[in-house]
Protein backbone atom coordinates (compact mmCIF):
# COMPACT_ATOMS: atom_id res chain seq x y z
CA UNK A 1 -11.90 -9.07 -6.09
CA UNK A 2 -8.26 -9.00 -5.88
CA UNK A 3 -7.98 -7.32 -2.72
CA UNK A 4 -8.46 -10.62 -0.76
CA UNK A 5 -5.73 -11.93 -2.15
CA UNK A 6 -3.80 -9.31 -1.20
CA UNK A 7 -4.81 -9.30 1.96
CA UNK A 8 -4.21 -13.01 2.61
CA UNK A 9 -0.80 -12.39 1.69
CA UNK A 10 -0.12 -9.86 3.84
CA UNK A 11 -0.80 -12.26 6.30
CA UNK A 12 0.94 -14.40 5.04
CA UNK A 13 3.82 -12.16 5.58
CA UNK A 14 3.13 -11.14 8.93
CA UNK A 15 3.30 -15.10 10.12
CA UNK A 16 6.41 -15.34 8.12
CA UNK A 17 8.16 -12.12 9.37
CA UNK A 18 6.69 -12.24 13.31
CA UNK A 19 5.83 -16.06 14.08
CA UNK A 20 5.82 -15.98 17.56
CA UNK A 21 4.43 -12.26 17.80
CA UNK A 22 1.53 -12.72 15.17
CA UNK A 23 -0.95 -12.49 18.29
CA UNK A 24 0.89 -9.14 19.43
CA UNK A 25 0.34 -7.43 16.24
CA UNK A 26 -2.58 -4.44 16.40
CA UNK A 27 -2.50 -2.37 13.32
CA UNK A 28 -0.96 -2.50 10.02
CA UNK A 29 0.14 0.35 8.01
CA UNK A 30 -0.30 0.40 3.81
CA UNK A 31 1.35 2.50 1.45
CA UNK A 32 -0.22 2.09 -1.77
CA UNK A 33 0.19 4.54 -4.40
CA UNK A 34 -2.31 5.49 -7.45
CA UNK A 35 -1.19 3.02 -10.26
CA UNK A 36 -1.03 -0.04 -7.78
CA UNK A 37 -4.77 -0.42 -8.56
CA UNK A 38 -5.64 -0.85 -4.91
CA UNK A 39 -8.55 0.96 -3.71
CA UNK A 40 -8.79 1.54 0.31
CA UNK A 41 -12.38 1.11 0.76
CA UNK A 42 -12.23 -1.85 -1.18
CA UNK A 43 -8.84 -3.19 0.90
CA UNK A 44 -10.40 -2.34 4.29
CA UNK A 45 -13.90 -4.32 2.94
CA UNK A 46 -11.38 -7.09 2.17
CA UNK A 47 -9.40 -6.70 5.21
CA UNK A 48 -12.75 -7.38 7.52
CA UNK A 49 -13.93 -10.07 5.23
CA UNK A 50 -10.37 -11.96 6.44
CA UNK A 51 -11.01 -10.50 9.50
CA UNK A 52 -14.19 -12.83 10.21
CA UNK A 53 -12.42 -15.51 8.87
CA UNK A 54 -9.77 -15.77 10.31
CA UNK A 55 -10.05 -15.93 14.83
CA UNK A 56 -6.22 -15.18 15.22
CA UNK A 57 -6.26 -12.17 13.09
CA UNK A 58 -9.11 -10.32 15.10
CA UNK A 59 -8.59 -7.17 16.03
CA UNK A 60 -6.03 -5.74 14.18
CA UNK A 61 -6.68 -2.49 12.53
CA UNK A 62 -5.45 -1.25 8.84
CA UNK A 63 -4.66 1.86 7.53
CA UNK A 64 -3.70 2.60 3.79
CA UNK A 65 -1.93 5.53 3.10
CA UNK A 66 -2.33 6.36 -0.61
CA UNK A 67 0.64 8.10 -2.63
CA UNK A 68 0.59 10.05 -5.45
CA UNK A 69 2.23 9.62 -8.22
CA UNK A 70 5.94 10.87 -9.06
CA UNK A 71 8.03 11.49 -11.98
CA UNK A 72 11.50 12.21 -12.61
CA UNK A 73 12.44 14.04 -15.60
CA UNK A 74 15.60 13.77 -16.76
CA UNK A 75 16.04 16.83 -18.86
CA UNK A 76 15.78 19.33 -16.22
CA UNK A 77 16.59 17.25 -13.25
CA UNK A 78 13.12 17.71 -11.28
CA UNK A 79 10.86 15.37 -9.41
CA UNK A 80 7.14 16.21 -10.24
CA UNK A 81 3.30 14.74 -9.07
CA UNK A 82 1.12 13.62 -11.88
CA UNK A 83 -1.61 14.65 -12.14
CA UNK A 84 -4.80 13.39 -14.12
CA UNK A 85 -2.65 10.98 -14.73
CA UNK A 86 -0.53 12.88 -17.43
CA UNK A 87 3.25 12.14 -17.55
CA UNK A 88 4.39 15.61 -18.50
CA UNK A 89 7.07 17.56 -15.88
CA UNK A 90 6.57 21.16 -15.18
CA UNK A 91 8.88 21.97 -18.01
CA UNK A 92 6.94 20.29 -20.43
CA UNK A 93 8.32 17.29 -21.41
CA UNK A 94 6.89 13.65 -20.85
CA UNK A 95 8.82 11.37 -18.42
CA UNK A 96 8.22 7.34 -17.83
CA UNK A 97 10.61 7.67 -14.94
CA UNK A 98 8.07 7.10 -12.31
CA UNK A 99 9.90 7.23 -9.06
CA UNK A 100 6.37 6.93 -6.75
CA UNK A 101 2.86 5.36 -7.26
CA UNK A 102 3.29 1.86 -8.19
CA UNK A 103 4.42 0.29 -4.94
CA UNK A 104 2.36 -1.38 -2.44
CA UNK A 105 4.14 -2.12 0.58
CA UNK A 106 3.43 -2.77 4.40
CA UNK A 107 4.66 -0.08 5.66
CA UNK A 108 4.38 -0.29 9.88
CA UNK A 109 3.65 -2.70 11.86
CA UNK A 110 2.59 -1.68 15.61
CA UNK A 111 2.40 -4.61 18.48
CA UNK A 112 1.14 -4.25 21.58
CA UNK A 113 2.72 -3.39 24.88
């Protein structure tokens, strides 16, 4: 299960980026789009399973925002969601120039008072 790893690194990047407010820290914010291959029941299961782990971490809350995927197409200059996971634009034509959905990124951070 790769989520655990992920999650241990985002704490890993919490201690790096806050060290002396690690123990203010209450909820963390995800973005992961569709092609990151992160799956938010599966990231909050992993999240919990650090959770127990780990005393310092306790009671900090996560929430994973999921984006859909985007494509640019250059052709006709428009920005388009996938979906069923077909690259085609609303014009027709297929693009590669995803511009959204592969990212995974910590996107808030909210301390306490």
């Amino acid at each position: 299960m790769h989520e655990i790893s992920l999650v241990r690194n985002i704490f890993r990047t919490l201690q790096d980026e806050f060290p002396d407010r690690i123990d203010k820290v209450r909820r963390v914010q995800l973005k992961a789009g569709l092609l990151s291959n992160v799956q938010p029941i599966l990231m909050q299961n992993a999240w919990e399973a650090v959770l127990a782990d780990e005393p310092l971490y306790a009671g900090i809350e996560l929430e994973v925002k999921v984006l859909p995927i985007l494509i640019h197409c250059e052709p006709c200059n428009l920005t388009n969601e996938v979906e069923n996971y077909r690259f085609v634009c609303a014009c027709g034509k297929p693009s590669r120039h995803v511009v959204q959905g592969d990212e995974l990124l910590i996107s808030e951070v909210e301390f306490e008072d």
